[in-house]
C-alpha atoms as a PDB file:
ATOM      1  CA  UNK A   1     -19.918 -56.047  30.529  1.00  0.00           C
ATOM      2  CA  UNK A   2     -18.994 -55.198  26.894  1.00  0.00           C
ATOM      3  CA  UNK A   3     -21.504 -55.177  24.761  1.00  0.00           C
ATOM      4  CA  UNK A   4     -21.372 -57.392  21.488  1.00  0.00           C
ATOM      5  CA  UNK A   5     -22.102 -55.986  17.968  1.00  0.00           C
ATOM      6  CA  UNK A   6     -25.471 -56.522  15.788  1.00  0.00           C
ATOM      7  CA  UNK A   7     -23.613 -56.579  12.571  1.00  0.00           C
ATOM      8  CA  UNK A   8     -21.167 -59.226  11.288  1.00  0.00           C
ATOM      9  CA  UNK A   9     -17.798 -57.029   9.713  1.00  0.00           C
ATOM     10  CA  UNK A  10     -19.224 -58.818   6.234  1.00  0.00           C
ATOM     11  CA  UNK A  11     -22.220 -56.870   6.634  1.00  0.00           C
ATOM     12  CA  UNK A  12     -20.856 -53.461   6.919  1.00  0.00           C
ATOM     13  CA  UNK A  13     -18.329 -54.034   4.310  1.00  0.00           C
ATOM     14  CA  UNK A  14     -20.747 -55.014   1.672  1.00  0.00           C
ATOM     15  CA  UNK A  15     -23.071 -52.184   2.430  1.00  0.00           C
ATOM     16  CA  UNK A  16     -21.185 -49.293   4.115  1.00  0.00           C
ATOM     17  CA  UNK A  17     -23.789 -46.582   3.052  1.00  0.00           C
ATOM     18  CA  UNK A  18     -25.835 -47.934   5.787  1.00  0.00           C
ATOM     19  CA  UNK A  19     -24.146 -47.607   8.779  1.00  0.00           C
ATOM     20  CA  UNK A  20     -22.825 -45.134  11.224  1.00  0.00           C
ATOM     21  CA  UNK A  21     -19.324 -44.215  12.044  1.00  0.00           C
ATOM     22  CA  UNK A  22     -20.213 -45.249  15.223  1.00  0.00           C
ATOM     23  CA  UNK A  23     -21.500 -48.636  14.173  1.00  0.00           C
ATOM     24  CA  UNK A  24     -18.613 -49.761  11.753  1.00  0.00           C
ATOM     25  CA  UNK A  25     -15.582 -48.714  14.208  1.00  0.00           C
ATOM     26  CA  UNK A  26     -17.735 -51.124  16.782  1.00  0.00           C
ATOM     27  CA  UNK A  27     -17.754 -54.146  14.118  1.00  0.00           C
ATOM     28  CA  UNK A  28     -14.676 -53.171  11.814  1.00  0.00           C
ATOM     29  CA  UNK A  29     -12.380 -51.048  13.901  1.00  0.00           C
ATOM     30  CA  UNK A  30     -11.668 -47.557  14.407  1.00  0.00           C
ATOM     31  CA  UNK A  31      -8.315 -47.493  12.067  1.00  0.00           C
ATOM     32  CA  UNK A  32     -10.704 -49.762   9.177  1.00  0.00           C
ATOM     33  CA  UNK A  33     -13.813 -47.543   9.749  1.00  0.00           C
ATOM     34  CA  UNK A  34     -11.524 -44.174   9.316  1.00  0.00           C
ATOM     35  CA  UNK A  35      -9.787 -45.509   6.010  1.00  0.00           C
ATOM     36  CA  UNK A  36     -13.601 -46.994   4.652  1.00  0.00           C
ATOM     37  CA  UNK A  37     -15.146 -43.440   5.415  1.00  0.00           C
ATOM     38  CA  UNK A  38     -12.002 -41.405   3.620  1.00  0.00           C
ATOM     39  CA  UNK A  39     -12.552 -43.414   0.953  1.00  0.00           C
ATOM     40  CA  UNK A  40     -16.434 -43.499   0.858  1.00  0.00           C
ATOM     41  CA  UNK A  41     -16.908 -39.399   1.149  1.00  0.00           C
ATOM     42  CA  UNK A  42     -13.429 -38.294  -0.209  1.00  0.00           C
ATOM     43  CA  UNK A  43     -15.093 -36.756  -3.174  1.00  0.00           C
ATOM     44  CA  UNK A  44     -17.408 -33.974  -2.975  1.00  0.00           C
ATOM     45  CA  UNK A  45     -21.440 -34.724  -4.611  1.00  0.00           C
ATOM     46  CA  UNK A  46     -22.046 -32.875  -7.956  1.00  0.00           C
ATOM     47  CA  UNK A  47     -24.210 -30.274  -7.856  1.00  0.00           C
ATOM     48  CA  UNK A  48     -27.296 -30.573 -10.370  1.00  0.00           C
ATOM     49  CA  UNK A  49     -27.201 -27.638 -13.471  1.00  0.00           C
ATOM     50  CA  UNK A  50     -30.082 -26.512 -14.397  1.00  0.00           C
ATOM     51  CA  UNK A  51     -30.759 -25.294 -18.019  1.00  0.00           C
ATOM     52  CA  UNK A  52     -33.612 -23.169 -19.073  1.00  0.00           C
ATOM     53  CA  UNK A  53     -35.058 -23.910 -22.066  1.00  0.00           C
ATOM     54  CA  UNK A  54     -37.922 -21.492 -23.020  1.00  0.00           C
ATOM     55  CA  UNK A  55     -40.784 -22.049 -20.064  1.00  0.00           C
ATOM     56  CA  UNK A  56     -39.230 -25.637 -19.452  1.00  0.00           C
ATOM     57  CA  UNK A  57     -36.741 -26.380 -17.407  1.00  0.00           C
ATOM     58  CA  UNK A  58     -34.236 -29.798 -17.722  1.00  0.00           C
ATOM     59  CA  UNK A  59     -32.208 -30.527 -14.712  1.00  0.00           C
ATOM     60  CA  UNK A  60     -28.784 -32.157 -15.585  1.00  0.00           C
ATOM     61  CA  UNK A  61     -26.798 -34.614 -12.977  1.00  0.00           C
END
């Protein structure tokens, strides 16, 4: 017996962030989900530069 999804394919594409791979190729599709994820984490997170200024120290994002 196949088991049905929890999510609606509305659901996971208005909030993608909060689902698994797993989960959206379930609801979506496994071609969709690949193509959503690319897209989602093709670019790389910026790393945080820290500058020192005298004994404080400001974090820039």
């Amino acid at each position: 017996m196949k088991r049905l999804p929890k999510y609606t394919p509305a659901e996971v594409r208005n909030d993608p962030y909060g689902f698994t791979y797993k989960e959206m190729s379930e609801v979506i599709g496994e071609n969709e989900a690949k193509a959503l994820y690319e897209e989602l984490y093709k670019q790389l997170p910026r790393k945080k530069k820290s500058i020192n200024v005298g004994k404080k120290y400001l974090q820039k994002q």
